[in-house]
Every structure is written in C-alpha cells, then in structure tokens.
Protein backbone atom coordinates (compact mmCIF):
# COMPACT_ATOMS: atom_id res chain seq x y z
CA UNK A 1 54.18 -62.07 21.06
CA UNK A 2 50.84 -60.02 21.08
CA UNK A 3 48.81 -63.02 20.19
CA UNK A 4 50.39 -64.91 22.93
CA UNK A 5 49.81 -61.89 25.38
CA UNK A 6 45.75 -61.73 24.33
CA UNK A 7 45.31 -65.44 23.88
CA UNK A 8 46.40 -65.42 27.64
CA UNK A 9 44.28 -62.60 28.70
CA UNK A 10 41.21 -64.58 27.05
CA UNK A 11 42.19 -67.42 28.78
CA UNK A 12 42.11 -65.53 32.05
CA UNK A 13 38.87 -64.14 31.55
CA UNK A 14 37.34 -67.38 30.37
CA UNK A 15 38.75 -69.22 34.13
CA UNK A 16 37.25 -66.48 35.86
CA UNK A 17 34.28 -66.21 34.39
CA UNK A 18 33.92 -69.68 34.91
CA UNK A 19 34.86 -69.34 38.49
CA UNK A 20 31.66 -66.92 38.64
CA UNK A 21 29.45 -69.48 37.91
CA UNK A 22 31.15 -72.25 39.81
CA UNK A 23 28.95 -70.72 43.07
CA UNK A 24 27.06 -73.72 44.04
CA UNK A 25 24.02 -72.88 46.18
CA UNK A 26 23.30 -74.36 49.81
CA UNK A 27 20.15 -74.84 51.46
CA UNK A 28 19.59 -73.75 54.69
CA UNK A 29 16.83 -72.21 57.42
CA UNK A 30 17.38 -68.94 59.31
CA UNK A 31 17.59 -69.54 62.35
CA UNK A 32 18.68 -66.15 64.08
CA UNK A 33 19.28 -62.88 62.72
CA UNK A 34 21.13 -60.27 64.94
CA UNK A 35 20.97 -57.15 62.64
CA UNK A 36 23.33 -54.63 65.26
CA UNK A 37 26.11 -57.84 64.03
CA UNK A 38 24.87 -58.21 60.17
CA UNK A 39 24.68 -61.85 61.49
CA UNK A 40 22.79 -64.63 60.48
CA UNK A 41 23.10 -68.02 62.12
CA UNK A 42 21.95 -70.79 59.28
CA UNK A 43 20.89 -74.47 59.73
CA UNK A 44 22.62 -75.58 56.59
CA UNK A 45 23.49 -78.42 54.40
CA UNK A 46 26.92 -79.74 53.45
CA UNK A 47 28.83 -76.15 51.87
CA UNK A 48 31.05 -78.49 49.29
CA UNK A 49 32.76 -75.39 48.69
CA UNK A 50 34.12 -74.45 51.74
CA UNK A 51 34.69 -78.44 52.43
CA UNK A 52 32.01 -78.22 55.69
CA UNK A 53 29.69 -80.41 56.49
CA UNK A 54 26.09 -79.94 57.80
CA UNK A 55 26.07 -77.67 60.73
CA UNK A 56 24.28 -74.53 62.21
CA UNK A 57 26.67 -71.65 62.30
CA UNK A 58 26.77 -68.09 62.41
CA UNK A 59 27.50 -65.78 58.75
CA UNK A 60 27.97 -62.26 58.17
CA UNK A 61 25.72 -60.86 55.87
CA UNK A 62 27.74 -59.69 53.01
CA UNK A 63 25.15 -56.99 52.38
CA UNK A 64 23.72 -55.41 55.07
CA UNK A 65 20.16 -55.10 53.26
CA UNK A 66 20.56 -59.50 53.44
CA UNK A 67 19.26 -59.15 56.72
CA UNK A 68 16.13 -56.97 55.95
CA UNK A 69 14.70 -59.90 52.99
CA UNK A 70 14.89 -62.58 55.48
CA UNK A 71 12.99 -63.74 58.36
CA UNK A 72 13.58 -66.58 61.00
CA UNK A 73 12.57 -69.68 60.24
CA UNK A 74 12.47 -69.15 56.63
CA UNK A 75 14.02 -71.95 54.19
CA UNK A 76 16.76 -69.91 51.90
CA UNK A 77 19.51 -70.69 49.47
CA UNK A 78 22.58 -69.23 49.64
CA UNK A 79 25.82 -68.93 49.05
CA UNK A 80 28.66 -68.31 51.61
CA UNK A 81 32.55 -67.94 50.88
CA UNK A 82 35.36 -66.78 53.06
CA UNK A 83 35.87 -62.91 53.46
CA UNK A 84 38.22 -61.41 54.43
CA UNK A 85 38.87 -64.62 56.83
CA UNK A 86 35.33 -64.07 58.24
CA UNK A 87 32.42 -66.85 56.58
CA UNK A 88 30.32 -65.02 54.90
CA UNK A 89 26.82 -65.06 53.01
CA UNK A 90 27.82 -63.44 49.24
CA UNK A 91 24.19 -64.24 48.16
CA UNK A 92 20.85 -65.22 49.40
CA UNK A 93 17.81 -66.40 46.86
C-alpha cells in the first residue's frame, strides 16, 4: 500500500512539474501602462492557453515591480493566466 501511496505522489509531482513548464510564451507590445491600476494593456498574439485570439486588452501585472521593467511601445513576451478570475501577466521576459 505504501508503494502505491508514493508511486502516486511521484506521479503527482511529475504532472505538475510538467504543468510548470507547459507556460507557453506570447508576444506582444505595451501599449499602456497605468501603474496606480498595476495595469498593462498588451497588443498580443493568439494566448493558445487561455483559447484567445489576437487582441489588445488590458492585464494586471502579477508583480507590481512588472510595471517598473517595461516601457510603452516595447515588444515583450509574456505569459498571462487567469487569477483569481482577473487575466493576468504571471511573467514578462
């Protein structure tokens, strides 16, 4: 019964580390960053992940110090995942 109960543990850990590294990167250009918000609003490509297709729309920065390595009109990557219900920017590169 132990082996069952670690080989499942393993399993889980595998599937989310996995998961981890499933984050596929979107291009995109700043277009508009309202710090008092911890908004960006980002041309952007197709997000596959969040089934979207190619849009401008307005993020939260998931870290407020996002909004301090970015400028407008810069050409980013990023990538952006649903938080707490609110679309979000979990990391910027």
């Amino acid at each position: 019964m132990k082996s069952i109960f670690r080989l499942s543990a393993a399993a889980l850990i595998a599937l989310a580390t996995t998961a981890a590294f499933a984050a596929e990167y979107t291009k995109g250009v700043v277009t508009k960053i309202d710090t008092k918000q911890n908004k960006l609003t980002i041309k952007h490509e197709e997000l596959k992940d969040l089934g979207m297709s190619a849009m401008t729309m307005v993020f939260v920065a998931g870290d407020p110090e996002m909004i301090g390595k970015v400028k407008e009109g810069q050409a980013i990557e990023f990538v952006a995942d649903r938080v707490n219900g609110r679309l979000t920017v979990t990391e910027i590169k």
